[in-house]
N, C-alpha and C. Protein backbone atom coordinates (compact mmCIF):
# COMPACT_ATOMS: atom_id res chain seq x y z
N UNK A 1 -34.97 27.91 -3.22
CA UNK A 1 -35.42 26.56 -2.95
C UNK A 1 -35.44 26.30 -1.44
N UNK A 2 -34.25 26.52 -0.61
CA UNK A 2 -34.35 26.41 0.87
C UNK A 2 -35.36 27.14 1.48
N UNK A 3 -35.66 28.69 1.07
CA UNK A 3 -36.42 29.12 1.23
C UNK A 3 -38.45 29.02 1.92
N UNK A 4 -38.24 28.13 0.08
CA UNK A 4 -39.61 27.74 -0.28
C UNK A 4 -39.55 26.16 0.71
N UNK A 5 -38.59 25.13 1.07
CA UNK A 5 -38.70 23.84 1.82
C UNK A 5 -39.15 24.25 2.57
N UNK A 6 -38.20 25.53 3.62
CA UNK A 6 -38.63 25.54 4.97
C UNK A 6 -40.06 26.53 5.08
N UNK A 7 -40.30 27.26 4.49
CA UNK A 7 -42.53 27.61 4.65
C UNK A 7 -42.93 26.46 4.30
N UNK A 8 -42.85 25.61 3.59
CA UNK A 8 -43.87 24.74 3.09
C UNK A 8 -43.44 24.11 4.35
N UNK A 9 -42.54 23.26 5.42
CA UNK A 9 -42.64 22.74 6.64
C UNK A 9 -43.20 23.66 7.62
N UNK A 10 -42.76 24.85 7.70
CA UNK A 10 -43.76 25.83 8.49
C UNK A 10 -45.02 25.26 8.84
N UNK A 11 -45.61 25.44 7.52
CA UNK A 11 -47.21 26.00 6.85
C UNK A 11 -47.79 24.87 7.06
N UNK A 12 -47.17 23.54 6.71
CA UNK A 12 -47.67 22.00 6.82
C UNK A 12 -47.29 21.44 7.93
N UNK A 13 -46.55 21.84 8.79
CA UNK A 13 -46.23 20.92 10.28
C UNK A 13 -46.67 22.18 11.34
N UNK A 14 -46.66 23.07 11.20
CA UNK A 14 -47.73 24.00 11.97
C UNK A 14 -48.70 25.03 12.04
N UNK A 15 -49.06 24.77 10.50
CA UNK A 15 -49.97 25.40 10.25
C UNK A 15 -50.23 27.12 10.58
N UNK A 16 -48.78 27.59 9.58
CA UNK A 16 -48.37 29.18 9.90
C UNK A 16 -49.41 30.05 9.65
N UNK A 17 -50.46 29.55 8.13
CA UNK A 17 -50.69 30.58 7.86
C UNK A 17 -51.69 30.37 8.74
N UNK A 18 -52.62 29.77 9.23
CA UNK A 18 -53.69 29.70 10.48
C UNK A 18 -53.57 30.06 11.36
N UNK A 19 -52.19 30.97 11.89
CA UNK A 19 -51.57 31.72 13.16
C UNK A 19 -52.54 33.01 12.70
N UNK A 20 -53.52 33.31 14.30
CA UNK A 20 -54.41 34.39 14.21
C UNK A 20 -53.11 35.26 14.94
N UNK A 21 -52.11 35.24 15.02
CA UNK A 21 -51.69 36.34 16.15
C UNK A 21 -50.98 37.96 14.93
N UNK A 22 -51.12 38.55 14.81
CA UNK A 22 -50.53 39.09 13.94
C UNK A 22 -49.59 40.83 14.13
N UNK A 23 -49.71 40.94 15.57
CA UNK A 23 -49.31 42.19 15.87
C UNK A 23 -47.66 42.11 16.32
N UNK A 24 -47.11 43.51 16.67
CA UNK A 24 -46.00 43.05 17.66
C UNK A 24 -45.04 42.59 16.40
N UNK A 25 -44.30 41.68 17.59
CA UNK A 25 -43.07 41.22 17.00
C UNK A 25 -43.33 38.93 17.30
N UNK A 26 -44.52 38.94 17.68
CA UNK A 26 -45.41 37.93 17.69
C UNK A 26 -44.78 36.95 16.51
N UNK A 27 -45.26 37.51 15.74
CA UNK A 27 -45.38 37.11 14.19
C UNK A 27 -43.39 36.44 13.81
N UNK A 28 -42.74 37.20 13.63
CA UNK A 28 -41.24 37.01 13.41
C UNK A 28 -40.84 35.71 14.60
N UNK A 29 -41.25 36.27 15.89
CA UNK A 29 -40.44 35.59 16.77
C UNK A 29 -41.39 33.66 16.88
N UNK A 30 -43.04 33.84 16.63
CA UNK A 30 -42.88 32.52 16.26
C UNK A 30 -42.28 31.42 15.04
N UNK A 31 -42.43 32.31 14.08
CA UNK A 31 -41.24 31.74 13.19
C UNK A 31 -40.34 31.46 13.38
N UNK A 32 -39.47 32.12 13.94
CA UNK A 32 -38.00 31.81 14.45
C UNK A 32 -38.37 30.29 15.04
N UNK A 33 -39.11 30.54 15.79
CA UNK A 33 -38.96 29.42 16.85
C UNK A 33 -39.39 28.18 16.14
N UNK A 34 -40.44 28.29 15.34
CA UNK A 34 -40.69 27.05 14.47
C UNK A 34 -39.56 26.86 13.44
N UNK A 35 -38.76 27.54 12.73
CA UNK A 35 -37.53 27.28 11.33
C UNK A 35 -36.67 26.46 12.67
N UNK A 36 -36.29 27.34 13.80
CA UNK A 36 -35.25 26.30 15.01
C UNK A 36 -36.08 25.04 15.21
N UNK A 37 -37.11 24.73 15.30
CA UNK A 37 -37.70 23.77 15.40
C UNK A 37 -37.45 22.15 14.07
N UNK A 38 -37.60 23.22 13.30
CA UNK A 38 -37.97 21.81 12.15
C UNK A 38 -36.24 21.89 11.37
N UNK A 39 -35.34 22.85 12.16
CA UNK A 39 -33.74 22.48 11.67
C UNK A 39 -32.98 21.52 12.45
N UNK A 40 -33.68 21.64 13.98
CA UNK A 40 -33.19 20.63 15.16
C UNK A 40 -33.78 19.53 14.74
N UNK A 41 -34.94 19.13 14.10
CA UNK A 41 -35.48 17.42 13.95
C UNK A 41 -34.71 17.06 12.51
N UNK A 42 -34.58 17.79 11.19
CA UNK A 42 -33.65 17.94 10.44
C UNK A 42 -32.34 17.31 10.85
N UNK A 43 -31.51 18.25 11.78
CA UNK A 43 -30.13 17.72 12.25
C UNK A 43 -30.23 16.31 12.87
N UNK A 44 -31.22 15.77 13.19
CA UNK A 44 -31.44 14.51 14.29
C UNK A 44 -32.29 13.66 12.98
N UNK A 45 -31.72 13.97 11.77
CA UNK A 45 -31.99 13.41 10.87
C UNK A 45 -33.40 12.84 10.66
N UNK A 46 -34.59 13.59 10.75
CA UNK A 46 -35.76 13.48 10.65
C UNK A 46 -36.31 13.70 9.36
N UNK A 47 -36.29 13.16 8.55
CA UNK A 47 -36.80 13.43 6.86
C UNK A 47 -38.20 14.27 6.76
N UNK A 48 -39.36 13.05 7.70
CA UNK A 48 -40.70 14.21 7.64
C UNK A 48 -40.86 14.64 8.74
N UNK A 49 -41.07 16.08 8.41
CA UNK A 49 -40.85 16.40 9.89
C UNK A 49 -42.21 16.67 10.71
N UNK A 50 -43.28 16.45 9.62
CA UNK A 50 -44.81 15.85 11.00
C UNK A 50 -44.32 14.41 11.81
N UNK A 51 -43.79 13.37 11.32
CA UNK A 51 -43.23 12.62 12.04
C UNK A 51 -42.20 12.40 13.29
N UNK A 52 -41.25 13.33 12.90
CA UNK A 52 -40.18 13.90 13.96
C UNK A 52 -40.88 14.51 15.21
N UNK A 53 -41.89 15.54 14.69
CA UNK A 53 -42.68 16.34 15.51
C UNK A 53 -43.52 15.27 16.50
N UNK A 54 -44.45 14.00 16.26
CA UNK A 54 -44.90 13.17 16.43
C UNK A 54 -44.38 12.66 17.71
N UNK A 55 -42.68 12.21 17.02
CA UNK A 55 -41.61 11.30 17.98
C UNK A 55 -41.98 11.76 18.75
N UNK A 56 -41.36 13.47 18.66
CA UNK A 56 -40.97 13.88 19.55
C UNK A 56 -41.68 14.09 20.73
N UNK A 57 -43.38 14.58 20.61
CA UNK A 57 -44.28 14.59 21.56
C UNK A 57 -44.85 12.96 22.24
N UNK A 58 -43.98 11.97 21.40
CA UNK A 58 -44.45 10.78 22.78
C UNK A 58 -43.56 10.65 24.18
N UNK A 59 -42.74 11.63 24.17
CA UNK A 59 -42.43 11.17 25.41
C UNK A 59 -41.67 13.07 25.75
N UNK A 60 -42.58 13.60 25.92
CA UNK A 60 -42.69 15.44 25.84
C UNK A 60 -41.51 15.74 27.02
N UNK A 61 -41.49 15.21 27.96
CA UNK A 61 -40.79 15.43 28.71
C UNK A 61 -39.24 15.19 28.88
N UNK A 62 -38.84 14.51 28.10
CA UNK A 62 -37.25 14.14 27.48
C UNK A 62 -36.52 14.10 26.39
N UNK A 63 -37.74 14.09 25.42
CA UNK A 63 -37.16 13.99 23.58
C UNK A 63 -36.50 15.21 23.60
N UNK A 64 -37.16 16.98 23.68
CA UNK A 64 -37.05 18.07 23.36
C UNK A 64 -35.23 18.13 23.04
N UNK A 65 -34.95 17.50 24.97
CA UNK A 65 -33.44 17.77 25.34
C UNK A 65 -32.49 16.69 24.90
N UNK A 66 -33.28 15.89 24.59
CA UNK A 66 -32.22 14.98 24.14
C UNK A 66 -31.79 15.45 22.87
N UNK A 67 -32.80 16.29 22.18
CA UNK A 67 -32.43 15.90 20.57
C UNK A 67 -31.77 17.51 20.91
N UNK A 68 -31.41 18.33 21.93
CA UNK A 68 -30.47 19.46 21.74
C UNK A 68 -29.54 19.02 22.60
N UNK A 69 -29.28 17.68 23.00
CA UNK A 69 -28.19 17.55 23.94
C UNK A 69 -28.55 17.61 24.83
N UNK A 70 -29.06 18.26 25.85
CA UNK A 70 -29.21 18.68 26.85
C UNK A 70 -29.40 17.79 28.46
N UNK A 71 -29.94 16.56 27.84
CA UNK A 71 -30.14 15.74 29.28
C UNK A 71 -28.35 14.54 29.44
């Protein structure tokens, strides 16, 4: 079940399977980076996470770090 939540947020908030890149280690490492993606708006209690994603790009330059702590 966790499994199947997190592709279906993949696939629907960034549109995995439409990733032309397919060689390499390309493939694994943008995943990674998108599952860290939609577990950090998750933890910052984001239910949908096209919405979270949304927040987060209105103000690109400060959300990222805020929502890892960072600023």
């Amino acid at each position: 079940m966790i499994e199947n939540r997190l592709h279906f947020g993949r696939d629907t908030a960034f549109r995995e399977d439409a990733f032309k890149i397919r060689t390499g280690h390309s493939p694994e490492n943008t995943a990674t980076l998108r599952s860290f993606a939609i577990n950090q708006l998750r933890d910052a209690d984001h239910t949908n996470i096209a919405a979270g994603l949304r927040t987060t790009a209105l103000r690109s330059y400060e959300r990222p770090l805020a929502l890892l702590g960072l600023n």
